[in-house]
C-alpha atoms as a PDB file:
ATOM      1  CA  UNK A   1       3.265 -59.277 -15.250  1.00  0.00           C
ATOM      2  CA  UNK A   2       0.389 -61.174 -16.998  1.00  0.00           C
ATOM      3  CA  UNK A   3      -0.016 -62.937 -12.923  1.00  0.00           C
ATOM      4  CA  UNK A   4      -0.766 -58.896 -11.743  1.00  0.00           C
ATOM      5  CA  UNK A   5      -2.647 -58.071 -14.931  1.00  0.00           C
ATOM      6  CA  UNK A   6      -5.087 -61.216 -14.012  1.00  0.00           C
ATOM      7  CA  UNK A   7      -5.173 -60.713 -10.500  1.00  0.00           C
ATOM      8  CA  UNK A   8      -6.300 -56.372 -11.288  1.00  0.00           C
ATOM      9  CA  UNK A   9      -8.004 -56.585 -14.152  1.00  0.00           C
ATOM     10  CA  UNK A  10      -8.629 -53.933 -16.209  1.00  0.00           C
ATOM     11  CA  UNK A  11      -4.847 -53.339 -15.335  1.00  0.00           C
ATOM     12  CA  UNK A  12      -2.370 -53.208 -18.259  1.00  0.00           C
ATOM     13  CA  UNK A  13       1.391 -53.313 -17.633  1.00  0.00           C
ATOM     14  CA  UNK A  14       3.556 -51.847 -19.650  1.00  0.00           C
ATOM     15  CA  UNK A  15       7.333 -52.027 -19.702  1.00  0.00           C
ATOM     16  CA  UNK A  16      10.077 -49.062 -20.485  1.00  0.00           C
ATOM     17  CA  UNK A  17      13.353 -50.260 -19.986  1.00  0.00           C
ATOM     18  CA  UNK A  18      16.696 -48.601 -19.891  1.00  0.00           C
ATOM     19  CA  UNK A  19      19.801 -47.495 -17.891  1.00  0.00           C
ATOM     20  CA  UNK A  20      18.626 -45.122 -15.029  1.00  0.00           C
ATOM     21  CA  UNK A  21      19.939 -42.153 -16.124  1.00  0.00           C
ATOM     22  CA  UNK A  22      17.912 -42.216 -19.762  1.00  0.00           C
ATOM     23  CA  UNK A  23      14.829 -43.335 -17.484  1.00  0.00           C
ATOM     24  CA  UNK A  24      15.452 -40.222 -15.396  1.00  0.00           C
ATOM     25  CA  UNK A  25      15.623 -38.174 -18.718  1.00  0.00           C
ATOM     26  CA  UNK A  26      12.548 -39.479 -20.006  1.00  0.00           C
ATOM     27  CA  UNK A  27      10.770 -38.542 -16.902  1.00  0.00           C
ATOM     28  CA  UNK A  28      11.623 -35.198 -16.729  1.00  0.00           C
ATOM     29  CA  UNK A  29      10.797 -34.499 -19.937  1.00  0.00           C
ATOM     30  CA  UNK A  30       7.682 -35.490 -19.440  1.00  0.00           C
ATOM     31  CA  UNK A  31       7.125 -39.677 -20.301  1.00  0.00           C
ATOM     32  CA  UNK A  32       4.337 -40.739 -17.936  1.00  0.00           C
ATOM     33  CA  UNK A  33       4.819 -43.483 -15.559  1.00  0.00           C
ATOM     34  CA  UNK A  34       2.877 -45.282 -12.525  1.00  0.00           C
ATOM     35  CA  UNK A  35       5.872 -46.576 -11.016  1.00  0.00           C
ATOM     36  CA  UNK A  36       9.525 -45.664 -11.854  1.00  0.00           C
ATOM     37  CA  UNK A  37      12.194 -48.168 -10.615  1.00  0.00           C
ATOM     38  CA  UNK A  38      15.905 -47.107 -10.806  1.00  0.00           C
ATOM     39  CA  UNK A  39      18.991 -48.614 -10.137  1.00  0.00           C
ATOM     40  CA  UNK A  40      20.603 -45.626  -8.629  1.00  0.00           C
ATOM     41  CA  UNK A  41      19.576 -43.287  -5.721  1.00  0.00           C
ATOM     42  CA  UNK A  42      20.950 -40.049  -7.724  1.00  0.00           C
ATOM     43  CA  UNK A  43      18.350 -40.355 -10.232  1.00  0.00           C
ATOM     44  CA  UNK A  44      15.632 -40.969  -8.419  1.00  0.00           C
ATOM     45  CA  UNK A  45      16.719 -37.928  -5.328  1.00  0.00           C
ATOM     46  CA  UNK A  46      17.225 -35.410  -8.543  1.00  0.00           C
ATOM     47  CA  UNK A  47      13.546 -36.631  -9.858  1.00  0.00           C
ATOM     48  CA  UNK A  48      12.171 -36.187  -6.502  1.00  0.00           C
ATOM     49  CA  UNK A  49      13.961 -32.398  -6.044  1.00  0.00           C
ATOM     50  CA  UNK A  50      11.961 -31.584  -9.370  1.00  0.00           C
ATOM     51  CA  UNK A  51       8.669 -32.492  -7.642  1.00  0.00           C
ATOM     52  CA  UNK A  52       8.180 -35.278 -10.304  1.00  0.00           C
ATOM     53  CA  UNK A  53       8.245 -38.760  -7.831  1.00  0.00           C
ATOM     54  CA  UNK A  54       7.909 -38.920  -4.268  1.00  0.00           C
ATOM     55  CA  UNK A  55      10.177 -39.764  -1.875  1.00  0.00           C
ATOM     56  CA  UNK A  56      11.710 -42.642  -3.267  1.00  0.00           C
ATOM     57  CA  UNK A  57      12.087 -46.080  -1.234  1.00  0.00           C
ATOM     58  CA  UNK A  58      14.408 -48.977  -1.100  1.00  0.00           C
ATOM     59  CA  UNK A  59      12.515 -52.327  -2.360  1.00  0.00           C
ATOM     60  CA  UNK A  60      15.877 -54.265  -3.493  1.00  0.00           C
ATOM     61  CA  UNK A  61      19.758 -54.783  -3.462  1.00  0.00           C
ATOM     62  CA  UNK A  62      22.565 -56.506  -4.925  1.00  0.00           C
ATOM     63  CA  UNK A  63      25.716 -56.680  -5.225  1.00  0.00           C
ATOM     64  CA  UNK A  64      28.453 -57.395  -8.166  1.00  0.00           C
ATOM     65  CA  UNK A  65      29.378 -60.511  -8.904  1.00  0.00           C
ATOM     66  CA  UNK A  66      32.230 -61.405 -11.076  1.00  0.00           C
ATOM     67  CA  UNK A  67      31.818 -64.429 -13.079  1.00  0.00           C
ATOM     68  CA  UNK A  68      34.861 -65.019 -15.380  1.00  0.00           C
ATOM     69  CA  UNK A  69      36.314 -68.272 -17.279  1.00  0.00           C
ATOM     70  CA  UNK A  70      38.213 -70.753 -16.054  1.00  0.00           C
ATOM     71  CA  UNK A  71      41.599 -69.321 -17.596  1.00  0.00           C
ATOM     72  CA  UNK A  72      41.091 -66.289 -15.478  1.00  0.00           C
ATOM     73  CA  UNK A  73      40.503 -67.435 -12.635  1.00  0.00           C
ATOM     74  CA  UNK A  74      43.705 -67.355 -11.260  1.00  0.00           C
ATOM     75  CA  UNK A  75      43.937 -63.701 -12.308  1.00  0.00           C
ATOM     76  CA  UNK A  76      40.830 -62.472 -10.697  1.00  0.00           C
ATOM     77  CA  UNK A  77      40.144 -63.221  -7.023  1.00  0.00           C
ATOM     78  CA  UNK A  78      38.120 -60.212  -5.912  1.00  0.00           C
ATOM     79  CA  UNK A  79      36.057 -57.627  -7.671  1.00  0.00           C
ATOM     80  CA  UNK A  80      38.823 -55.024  -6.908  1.00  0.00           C
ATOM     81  CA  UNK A  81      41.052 -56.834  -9.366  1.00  0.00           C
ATOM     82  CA  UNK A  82      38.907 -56.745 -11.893  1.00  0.00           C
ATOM     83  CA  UNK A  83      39.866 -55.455 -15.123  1.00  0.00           C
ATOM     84  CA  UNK A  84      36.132 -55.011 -16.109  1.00  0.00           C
ATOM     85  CA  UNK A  85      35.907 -52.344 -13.105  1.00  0.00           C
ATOM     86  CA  UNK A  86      38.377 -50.137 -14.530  1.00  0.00           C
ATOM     87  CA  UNK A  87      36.500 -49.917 -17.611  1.00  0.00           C
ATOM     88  CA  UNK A  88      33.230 -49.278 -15.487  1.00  0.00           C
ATOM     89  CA  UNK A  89      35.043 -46.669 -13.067  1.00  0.00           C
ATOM     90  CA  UNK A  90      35.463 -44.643 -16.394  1.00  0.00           C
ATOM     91  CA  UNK A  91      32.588 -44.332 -17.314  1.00  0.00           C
ATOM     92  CA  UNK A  92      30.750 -42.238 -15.250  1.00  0.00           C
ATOM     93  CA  UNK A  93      26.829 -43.249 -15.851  1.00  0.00           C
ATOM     94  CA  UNK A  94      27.798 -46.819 -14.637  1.00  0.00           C
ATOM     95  CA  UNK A  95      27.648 -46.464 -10.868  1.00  0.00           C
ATOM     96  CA  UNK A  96      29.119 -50.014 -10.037  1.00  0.00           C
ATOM     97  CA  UNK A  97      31.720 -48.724  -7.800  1.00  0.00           C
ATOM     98  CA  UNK A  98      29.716 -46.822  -5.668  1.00  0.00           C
ATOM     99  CA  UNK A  99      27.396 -50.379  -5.103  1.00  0.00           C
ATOM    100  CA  UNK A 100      30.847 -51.706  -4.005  1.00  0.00           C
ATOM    101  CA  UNK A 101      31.172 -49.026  -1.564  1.00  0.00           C
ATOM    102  CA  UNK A 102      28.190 -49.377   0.060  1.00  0.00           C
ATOM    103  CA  UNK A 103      28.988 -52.739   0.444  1.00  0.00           C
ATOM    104  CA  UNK A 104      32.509 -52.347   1.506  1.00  0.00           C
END
């Protein structure tokens, strides 16, 4: 930030971090941004269907990566074996397996 703050002076960045769904709150309860970034498409389309961001765009991707220790590794080959994902898939605000979709 401090290269964009130098480079558009009087500019002042300011960060708010936080999972996309408690970014999407604060926005529609009325937190003023510039520029909202989220992780997931649903929160940013329901934003945009309350008139309060425009139509969103795609600037990045990426996809899950598994990193696990050496005494796993024979256990875990592929994301879909993944232990970690079942505790993601229940929880409902964590969107990873729908990233895996889209990759799939």
């Amino acid at each position: 930030m401090p290269r964009f703050e130098k480079e558009n002076a009087p500019a002042k960045v300011i960060t708010n971090a936080g999972g996309p769904q408690e970014l999407r709150t604060r926005s529609s309860t009325g937190a003023a941004a510039d520029v909202f970034a989220s992780s997931d498409v649903k929160h940013m389309d329901a934003l945009a269907a309350q008139g309060l961001v425009i139509a969103p765009a795609i600037f990045a991707c990426n996809e899950p990566v598994v990193v696990v220790r050496p005494a796993l590794a024979a256990t875990v080959k592929t994301y879909a074996t993944c232990r970690v994902r079942e505790r993601c898939r229940r929880r409902t605000e964590v969107p990873s397996d729908a990233y895996h979709d889209l990759r799939s």
